[in-house]
PDB file of N, CA and C in Angstrom:
ATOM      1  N   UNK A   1      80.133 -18.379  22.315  1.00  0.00           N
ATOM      2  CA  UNK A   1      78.680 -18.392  22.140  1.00  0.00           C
ATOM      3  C   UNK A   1      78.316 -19.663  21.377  1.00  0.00           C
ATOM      4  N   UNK A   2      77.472 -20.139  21.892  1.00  0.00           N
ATOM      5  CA  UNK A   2      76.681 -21.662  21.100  1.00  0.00           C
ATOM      6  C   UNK A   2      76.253 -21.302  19.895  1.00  0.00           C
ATOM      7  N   UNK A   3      76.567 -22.703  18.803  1.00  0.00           N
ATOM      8  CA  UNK A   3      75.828 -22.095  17.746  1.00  0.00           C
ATOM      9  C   UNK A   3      74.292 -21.677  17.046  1.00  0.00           C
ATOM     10  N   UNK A   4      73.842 -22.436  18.175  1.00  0.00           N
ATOM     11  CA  UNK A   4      72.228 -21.556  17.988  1.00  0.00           C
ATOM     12  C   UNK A   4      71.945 -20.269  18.017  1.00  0.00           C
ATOM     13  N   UNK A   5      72.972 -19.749  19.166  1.00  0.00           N
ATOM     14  CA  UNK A   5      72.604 -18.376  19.615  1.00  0.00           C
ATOM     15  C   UNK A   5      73.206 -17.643  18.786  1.00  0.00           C
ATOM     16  N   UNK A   6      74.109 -18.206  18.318  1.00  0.00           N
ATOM     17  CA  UNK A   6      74.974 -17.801  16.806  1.00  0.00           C
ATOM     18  C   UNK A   6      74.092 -17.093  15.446  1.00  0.00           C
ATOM     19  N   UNK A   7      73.399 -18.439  15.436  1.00  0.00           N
ATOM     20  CA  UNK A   7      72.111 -18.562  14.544  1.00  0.00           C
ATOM     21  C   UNK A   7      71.388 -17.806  14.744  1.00  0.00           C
ATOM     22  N   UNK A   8      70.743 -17.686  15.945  1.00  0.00           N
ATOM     23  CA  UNK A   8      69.363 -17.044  15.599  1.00  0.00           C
ATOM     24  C   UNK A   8      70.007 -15.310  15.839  1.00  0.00           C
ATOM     25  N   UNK A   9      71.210 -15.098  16.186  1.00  0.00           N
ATOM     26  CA  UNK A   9      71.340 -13.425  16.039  1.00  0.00           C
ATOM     27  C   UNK A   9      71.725 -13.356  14.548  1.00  0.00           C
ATOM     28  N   UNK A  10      71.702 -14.225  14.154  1.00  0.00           N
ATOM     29  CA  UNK A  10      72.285 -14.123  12.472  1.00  0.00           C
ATOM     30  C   UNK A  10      70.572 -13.403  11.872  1.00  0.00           C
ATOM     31  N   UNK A  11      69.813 -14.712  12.567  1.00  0.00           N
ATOM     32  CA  UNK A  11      68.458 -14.537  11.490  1.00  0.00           C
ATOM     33  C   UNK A  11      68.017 -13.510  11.930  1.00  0.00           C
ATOM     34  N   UNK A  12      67.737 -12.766  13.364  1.00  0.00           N
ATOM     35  CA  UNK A  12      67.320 -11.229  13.448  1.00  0.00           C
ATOM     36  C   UNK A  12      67.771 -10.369  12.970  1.00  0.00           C
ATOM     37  N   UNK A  13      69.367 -10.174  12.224  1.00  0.00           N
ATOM     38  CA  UNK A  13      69.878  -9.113  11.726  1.00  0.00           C
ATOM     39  C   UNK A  13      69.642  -8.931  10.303  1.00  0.00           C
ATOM     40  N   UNK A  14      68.886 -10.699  10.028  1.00  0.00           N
ATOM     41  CA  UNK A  14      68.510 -10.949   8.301  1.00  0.00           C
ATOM     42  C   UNK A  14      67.090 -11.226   8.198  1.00  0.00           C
ATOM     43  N   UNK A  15      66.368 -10.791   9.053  1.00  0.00           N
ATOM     44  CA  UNK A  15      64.898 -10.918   8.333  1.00  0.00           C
ATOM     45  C   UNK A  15      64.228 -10.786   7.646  1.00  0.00           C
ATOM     46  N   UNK A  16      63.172 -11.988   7.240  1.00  0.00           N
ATOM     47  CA  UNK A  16      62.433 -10.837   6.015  1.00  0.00           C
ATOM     48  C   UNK A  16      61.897  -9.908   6.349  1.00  0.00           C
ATOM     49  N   UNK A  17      61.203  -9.272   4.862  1.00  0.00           N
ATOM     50  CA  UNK A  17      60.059  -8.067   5.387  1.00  0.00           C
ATOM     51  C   UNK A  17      59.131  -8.547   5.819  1.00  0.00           C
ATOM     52  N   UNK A  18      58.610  -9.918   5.447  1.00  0.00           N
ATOM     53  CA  UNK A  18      57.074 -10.065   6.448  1.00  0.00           C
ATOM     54  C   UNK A  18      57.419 -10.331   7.870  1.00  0.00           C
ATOM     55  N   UNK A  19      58.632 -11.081   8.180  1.00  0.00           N
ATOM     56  CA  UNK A  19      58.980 -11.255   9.322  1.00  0.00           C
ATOM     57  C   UNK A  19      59.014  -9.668  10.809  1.00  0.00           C
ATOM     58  N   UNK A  20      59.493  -8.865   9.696  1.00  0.00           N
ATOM     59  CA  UNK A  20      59.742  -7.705  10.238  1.00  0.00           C
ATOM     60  C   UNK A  20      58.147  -6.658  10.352  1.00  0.00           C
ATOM     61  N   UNK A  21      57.584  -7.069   9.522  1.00  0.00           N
ATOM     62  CA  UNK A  21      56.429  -6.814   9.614  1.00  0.00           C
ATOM     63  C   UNK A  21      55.182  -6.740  11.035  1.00  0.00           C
ATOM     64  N   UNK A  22      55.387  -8.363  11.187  1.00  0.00           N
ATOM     65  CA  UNK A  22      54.936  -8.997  11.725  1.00  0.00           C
ATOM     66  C   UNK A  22      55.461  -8.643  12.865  1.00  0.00           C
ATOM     67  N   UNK A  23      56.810  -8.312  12.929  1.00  0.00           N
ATOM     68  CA  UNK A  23      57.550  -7.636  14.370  1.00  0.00           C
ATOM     69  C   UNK A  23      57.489  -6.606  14.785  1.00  0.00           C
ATOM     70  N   UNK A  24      57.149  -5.568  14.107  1.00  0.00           N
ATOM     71  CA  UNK A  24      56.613  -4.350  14.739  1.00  0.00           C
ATOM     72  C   UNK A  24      55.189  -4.453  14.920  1.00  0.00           C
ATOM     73  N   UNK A  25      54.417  -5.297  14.645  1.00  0.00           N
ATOM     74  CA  UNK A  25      53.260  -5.378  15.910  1.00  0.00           C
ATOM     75  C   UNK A  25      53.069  -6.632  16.544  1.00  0.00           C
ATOM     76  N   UNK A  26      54.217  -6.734  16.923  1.00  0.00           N
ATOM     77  CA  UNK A  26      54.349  -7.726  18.165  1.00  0.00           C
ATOM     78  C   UNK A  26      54.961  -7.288  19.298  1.00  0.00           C
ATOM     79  N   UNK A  27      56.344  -6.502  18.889  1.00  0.00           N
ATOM     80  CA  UNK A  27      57.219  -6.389  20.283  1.00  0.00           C
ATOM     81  C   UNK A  27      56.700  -5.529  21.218  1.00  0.00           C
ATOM     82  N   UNK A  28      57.041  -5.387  22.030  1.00  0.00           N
ATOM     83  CA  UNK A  28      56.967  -4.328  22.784  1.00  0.00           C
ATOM     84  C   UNK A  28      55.497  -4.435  23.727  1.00  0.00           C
ATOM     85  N   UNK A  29      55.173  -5.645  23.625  1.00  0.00           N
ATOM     86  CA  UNK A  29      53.808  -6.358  24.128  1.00  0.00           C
ATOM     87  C   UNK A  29      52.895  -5.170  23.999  1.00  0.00           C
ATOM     88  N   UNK A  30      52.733  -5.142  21.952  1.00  0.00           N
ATOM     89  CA  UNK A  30      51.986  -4.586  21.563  1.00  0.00           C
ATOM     90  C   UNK A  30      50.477  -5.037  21.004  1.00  0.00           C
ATOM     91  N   UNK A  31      50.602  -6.721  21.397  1.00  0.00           N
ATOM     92  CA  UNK A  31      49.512  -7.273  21.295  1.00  0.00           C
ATOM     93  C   UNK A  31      49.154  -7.537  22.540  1.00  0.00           C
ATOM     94  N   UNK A  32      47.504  -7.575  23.057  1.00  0.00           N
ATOM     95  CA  UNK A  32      46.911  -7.809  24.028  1.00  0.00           C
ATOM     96  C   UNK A  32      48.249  -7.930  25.062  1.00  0.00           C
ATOM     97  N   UNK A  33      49.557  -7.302  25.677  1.00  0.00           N
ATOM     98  CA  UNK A  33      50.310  -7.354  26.116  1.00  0.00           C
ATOM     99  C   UNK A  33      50.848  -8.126  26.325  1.00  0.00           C
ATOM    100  N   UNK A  34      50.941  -9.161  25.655  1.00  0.00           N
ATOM    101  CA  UNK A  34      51.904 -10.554  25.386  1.00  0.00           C
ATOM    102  C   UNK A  34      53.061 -10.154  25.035  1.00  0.00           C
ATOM    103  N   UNK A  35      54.158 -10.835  25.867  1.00  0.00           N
ATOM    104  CA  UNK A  35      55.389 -10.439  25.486  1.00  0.00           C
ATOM    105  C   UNK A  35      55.995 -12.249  24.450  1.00  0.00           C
ATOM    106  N   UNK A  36      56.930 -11.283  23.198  1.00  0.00           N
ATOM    107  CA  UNK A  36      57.308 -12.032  22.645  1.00  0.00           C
ATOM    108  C   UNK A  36      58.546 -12.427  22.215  1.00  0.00           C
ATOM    109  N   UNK A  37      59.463 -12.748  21.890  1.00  0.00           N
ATOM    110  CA  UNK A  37      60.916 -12.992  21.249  1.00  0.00           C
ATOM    111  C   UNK A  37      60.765 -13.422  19.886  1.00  0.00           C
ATOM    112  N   UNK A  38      61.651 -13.120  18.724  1.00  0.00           N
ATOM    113  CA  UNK A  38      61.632 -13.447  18.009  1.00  0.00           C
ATOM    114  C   UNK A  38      63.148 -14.207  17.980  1.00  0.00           C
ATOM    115  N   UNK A  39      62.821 -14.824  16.574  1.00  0.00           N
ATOM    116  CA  UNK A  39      63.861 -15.865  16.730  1.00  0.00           C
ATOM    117  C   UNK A  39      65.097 -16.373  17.831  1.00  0.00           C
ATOM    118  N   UNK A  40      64.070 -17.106  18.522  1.00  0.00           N
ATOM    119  CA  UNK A  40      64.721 -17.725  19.454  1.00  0.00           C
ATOM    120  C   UNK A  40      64.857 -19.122  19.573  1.00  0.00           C
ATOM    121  N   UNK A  41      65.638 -19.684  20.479  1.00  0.00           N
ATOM    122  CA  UNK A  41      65.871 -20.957  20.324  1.00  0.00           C
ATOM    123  C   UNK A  41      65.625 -21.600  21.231  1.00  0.00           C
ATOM    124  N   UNK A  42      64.976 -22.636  21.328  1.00  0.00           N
ATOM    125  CA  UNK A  42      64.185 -23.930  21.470  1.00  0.00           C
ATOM    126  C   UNK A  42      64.527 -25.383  21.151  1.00  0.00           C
ATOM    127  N   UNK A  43      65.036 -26.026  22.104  1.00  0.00           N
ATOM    128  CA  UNK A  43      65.679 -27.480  21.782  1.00  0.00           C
ATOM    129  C   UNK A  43      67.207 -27.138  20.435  1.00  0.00           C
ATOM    130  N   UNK A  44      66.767 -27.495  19.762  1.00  0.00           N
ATOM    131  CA  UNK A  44      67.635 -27.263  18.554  1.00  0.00           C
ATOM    132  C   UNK A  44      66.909 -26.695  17.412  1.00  0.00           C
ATOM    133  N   UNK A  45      66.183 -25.908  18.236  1.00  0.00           N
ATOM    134  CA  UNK A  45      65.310 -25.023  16.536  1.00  0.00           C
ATOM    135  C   UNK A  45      65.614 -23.505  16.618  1.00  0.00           C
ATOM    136  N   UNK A  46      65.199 -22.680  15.756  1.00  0.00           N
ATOM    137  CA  UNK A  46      65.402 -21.323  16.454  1.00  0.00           C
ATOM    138  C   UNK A  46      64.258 -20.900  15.534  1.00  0.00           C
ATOM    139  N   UNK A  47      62.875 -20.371  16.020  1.00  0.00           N
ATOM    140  CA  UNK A  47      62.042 -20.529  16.356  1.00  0.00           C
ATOM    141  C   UNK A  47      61.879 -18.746  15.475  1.00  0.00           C
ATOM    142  N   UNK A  48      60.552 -18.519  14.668  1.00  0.00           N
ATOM    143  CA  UNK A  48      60.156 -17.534  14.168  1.00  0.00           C
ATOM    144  C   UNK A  48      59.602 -16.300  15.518  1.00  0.00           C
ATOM    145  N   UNK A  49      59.223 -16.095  16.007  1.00  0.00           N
ATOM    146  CA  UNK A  49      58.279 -15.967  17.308  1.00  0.00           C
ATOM    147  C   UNK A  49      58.065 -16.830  18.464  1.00  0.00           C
ATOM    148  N   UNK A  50      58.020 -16.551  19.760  1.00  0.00           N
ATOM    149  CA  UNK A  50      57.077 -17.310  20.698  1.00  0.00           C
ATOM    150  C   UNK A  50      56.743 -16.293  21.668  1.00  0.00           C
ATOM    151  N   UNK A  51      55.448 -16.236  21.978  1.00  0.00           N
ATOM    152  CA  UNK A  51      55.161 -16.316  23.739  1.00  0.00           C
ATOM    153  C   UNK A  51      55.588 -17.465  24.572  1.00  0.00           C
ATOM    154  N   UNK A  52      56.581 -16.988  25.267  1.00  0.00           N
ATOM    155  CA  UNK A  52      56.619 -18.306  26.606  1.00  0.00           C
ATOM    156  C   UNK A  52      55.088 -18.269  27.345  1.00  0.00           C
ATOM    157  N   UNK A  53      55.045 -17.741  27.540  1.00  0.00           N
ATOM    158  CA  UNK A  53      53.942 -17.201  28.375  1.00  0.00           C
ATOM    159  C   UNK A  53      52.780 -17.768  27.929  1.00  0.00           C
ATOM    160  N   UNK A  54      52.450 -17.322  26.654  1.00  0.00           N
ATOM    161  CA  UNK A  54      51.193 -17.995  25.981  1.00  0.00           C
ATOM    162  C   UNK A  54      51.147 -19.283  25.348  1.00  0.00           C
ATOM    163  N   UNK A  55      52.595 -20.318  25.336  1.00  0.00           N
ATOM    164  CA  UNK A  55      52.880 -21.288  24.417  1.00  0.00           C
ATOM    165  C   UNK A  55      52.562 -21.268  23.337  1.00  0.00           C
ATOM    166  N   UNK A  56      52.837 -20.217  22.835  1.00  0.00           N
ATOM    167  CA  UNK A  56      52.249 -19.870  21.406  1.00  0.00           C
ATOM    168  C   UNK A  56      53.581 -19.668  20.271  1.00  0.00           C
ATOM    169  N   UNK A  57      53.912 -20.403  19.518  1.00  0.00           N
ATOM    170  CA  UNK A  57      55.353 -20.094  18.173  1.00  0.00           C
ATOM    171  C   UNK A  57      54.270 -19.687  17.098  1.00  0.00           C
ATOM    172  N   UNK A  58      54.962 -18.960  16.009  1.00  0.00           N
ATOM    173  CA  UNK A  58      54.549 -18.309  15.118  1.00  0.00           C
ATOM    174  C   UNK A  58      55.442 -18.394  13.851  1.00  0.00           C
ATOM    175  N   UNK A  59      55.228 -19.575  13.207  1.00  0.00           N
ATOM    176  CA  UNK A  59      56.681 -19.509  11.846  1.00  0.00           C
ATOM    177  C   UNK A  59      55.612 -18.304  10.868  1.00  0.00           C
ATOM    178  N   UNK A  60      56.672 -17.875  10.399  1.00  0.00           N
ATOM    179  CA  UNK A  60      56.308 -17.119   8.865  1.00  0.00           C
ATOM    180  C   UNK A  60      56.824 -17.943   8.054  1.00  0.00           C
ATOM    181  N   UNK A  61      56.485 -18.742   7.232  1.00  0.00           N
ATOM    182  CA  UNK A  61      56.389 -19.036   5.956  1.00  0.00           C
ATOM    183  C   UNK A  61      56.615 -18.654   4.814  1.00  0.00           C
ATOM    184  N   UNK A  62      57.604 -18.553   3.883  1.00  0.00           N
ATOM    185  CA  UNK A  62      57.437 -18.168   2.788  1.00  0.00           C
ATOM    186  C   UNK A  62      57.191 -19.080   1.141  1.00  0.00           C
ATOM    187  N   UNK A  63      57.647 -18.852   0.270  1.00  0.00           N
ATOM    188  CA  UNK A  63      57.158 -19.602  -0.795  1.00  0.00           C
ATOM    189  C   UNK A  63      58.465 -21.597  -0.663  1.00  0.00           C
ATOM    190  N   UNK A  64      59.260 -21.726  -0.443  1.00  0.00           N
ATOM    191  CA  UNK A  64      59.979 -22.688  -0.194  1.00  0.00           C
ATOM    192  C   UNK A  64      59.314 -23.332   1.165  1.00  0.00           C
ATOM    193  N   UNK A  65      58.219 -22.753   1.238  1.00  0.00           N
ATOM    194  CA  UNK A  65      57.505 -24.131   2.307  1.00  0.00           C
ATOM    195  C   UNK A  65      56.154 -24.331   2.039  1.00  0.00           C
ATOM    196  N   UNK A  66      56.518 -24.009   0.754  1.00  0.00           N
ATOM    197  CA  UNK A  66      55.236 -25.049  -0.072  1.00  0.00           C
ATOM    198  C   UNK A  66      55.561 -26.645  -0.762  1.00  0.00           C
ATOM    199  N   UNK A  67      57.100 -26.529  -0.728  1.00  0.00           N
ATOM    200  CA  UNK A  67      57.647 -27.670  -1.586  1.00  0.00           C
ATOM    201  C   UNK A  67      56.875 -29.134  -0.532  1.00  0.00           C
ATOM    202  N   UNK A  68      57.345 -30.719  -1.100  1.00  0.00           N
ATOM    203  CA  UNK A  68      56.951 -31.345  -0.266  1.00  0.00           C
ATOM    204  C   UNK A  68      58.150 -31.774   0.889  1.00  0.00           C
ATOM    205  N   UNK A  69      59.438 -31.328   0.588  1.00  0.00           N
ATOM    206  CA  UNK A  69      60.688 -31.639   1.420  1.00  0.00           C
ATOM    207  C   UNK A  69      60.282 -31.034   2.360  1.00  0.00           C
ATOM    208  N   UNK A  70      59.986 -29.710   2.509  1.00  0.00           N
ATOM    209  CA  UNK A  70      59.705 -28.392   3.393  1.00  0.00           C
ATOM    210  C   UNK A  70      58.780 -28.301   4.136  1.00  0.00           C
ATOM    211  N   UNK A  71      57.584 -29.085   3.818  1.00  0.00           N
ATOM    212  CA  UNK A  71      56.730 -29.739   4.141  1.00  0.00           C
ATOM    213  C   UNK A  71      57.152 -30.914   5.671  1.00  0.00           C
ATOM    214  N   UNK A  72      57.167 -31.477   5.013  1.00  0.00           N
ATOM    215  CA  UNK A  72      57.797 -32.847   5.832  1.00  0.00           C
ATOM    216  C   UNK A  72      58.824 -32.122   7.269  1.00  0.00           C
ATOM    217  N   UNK A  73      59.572 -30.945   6.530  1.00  0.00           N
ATOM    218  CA  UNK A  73      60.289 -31.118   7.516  1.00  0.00           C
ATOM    219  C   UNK A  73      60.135 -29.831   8.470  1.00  0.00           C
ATOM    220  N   UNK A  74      58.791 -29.722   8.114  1.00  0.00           N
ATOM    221  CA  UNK A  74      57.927 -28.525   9.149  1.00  0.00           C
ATOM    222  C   UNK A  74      57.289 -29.574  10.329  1.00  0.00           C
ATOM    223  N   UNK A  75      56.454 -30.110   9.535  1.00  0.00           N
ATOM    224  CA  UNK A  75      55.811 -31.192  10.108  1.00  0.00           C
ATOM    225  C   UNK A  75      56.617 -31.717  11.386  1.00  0.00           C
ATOM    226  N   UNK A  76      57.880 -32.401  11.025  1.00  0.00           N
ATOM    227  CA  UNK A  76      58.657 -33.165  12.035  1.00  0.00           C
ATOM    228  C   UNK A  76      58.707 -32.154  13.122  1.00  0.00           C
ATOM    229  N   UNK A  77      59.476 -30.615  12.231  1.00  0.00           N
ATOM    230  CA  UNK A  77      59.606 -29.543  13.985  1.00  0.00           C
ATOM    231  C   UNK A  77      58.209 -29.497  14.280  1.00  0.00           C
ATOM    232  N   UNK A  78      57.560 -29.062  13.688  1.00  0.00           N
ATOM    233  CA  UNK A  78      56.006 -28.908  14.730  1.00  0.00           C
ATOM    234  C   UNK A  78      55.912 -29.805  15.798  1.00  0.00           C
ATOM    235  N   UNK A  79      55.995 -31.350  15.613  1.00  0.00           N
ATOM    236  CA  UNK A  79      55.873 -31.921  16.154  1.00  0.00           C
ATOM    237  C   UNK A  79      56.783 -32.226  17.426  1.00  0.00           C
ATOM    238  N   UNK A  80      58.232 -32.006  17.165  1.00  0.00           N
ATOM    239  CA  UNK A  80      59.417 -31.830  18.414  1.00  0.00           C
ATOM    240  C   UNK A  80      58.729 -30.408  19.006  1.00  0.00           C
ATOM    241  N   UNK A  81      58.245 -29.117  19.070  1.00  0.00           N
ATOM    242  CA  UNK A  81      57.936 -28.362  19.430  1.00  0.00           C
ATOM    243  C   UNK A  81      57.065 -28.648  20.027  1.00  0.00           C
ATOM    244  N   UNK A  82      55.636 -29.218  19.435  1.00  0.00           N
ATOM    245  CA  UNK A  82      54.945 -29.357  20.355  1.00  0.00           C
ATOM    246  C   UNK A  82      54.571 -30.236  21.711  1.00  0.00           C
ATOM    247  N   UNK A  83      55.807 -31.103  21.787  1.00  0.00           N
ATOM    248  CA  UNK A  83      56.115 -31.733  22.406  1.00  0.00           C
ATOM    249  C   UNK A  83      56.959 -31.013  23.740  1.00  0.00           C
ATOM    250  N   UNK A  84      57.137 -29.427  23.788  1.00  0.00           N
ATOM    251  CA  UNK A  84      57.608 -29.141  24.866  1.00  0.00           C
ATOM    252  C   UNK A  84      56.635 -28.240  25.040  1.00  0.00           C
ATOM    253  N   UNK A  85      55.321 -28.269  24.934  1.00  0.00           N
ATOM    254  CA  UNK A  85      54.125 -27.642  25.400  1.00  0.00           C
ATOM    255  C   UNK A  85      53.553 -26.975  24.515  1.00  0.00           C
ATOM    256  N   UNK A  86      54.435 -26.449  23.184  1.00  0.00           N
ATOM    257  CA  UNK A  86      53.963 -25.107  22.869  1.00  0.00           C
ATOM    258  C   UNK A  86      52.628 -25.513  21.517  1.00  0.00           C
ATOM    259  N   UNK A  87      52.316 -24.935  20.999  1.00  0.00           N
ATOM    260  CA  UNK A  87      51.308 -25.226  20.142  1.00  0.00           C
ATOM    261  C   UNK A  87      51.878 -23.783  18.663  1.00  0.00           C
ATOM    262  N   UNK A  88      51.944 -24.572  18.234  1.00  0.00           N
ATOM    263  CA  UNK A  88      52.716 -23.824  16.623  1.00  0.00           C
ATOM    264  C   UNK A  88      52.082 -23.568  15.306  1.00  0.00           C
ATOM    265  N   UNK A  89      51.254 -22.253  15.223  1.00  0.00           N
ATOM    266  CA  UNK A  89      50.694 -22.126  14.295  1.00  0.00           C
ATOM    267  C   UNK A  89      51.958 -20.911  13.268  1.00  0.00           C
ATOM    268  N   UNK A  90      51.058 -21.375  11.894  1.00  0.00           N
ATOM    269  CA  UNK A  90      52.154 -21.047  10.726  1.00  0.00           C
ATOM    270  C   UNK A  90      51.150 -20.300   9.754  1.00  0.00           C
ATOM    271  N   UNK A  91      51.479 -18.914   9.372  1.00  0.00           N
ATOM    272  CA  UNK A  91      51.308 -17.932   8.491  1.00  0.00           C
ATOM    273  C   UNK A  91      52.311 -17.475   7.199  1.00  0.00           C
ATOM    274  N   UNK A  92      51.514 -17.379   6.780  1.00  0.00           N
ATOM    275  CA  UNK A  92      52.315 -17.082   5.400  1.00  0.00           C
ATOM    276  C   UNK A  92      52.641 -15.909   4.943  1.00  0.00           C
ATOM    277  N   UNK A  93      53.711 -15.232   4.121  1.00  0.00           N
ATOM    278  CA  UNK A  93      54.077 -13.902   4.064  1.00  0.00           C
ATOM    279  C   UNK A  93      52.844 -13.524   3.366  1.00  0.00           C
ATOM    280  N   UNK A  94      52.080 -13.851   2.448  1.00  0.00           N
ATOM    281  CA  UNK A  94      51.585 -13.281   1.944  1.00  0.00           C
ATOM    282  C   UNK A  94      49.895 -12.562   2.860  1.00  0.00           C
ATOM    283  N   UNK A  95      49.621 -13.331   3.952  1.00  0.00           N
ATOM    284  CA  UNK A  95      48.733 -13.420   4.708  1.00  0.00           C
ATOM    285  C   UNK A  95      48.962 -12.297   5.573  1.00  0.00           C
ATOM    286  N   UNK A  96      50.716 -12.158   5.906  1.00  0.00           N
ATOM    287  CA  UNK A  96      51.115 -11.214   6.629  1.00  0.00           C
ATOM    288  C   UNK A  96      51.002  -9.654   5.851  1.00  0.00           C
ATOM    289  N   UNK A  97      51.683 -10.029   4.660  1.00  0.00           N
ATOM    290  CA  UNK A  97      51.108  -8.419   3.678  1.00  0.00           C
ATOM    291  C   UNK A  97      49.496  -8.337   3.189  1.00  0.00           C
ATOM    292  N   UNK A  98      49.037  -8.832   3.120  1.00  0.00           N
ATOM    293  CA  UNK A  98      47.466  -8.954   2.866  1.00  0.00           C
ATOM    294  C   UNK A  98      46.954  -8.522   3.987  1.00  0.00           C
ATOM    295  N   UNK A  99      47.216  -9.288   5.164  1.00  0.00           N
ATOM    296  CA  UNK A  99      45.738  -9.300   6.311  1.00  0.00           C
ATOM    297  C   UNK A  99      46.819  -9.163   7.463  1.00  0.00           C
ATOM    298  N   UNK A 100      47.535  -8.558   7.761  1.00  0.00           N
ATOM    299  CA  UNK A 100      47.832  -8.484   9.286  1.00  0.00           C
ATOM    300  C   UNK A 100      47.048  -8.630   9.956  1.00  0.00           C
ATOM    301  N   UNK A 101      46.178  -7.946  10.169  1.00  0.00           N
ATOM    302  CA  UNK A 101      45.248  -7.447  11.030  1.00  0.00           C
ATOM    303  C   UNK A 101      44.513  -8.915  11.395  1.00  0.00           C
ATOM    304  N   UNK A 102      44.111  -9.605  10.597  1.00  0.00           N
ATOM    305  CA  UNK A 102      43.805 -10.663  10.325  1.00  0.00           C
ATOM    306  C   UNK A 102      44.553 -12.035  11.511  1.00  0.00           C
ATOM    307  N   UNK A 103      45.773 -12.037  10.887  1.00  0.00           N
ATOM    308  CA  UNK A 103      46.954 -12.878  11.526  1.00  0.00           C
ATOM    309  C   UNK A 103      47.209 -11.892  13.193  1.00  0.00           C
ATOM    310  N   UNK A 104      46.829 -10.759  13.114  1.00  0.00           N
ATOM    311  CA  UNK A 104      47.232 -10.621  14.526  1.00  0.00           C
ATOM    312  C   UNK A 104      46.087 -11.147  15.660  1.00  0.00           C
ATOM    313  N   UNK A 105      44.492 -11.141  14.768  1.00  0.00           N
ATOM    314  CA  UNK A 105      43.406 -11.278  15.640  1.00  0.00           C
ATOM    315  C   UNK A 105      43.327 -13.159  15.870  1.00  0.00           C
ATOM    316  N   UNK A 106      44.403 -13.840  14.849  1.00  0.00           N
ATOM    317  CA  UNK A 106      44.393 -15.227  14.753  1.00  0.00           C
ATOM    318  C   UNK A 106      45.710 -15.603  15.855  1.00  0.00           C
ATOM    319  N   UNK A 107      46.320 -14.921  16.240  1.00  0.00           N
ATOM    320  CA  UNK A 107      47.367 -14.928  17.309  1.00  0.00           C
ATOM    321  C   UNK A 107      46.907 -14.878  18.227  1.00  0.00           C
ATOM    322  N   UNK A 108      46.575 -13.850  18.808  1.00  0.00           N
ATOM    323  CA  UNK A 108      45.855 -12.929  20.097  1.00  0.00           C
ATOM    324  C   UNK A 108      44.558 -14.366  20.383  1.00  0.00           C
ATOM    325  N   UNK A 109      43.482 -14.437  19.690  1.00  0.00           N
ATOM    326  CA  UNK A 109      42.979 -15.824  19.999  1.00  0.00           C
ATOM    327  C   UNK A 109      43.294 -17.023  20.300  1.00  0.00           C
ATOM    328  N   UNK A 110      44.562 -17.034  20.400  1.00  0.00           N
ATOM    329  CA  UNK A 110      45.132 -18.459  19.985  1.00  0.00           C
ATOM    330  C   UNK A 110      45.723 -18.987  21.328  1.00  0.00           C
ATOM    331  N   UNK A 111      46.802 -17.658  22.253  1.00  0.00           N
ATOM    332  CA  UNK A 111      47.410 -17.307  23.092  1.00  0.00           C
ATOM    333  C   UNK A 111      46.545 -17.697  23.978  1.00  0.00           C
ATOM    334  N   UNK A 112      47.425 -18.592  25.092  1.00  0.00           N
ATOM    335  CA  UNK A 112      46.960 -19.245  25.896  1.00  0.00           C
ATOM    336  C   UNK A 112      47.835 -19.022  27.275  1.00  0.00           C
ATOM    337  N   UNK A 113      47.238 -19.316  28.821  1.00  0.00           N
ATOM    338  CA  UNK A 113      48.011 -19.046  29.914  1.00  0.00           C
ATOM    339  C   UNK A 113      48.027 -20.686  30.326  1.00  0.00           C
ATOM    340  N   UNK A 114      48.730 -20.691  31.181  1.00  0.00           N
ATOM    341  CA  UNK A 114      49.055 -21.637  32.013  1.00  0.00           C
ATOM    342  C   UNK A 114      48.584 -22.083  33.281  1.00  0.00           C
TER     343      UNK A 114
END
């Protein structure tokens, strides 16, 4: 097995709680019936969320991507990402325990067809 795929079954078996959060109202194309994957991999990233479908990624964020290293080096993937179509918006755990509801109606808007 490649080591991405390595990777990203590592990070589904270690998620956070907002991550996991955020995953029980997603799967099961429990939003506007968008189907989604979580951590999956993409070029050489492995990726919080995506709709293929909707070109839509979804990082969760937590407090270590406030620094300015973390920063920078969001920035760079956003930018390799969005460069294979997708468009990459980023939520924060705390947005996710606060306002789901919120972040799900900012998803679901966002989601786009082809």
């Amino acid at each position: 097995m490649d080591r991405l795929k390595t990777r990203a079954r590592n990070l589904r078996a270690s998620q956070t709680s907002a991550e996991s959060k955020l995953w029980q109202a997603l799967r099961n194309r429990r939003l506007a019936h968008w189907k989604f994957r979580r951590q999956h991999s993409i070029d050489r990233y492995v990726v919080d969320f995506v709709s293929l479908a909707g070109k839509l990624i979804v990082e969760v964020d937590g407090a270590t991507h406030a620094e300015a290293a973390e920063i920078a080096r969001d920035e760079e993937r956003t930018k390799a990402l969005e460069a294979f179509g997708f468009l990459v918006v980023r939520v924060t755990n705390t947005e996710v325990y606060d306002n789901l509801e919120g972040v799900l109606e900012m998803i679901a808007g966002t989601l786009r067809f082809d």
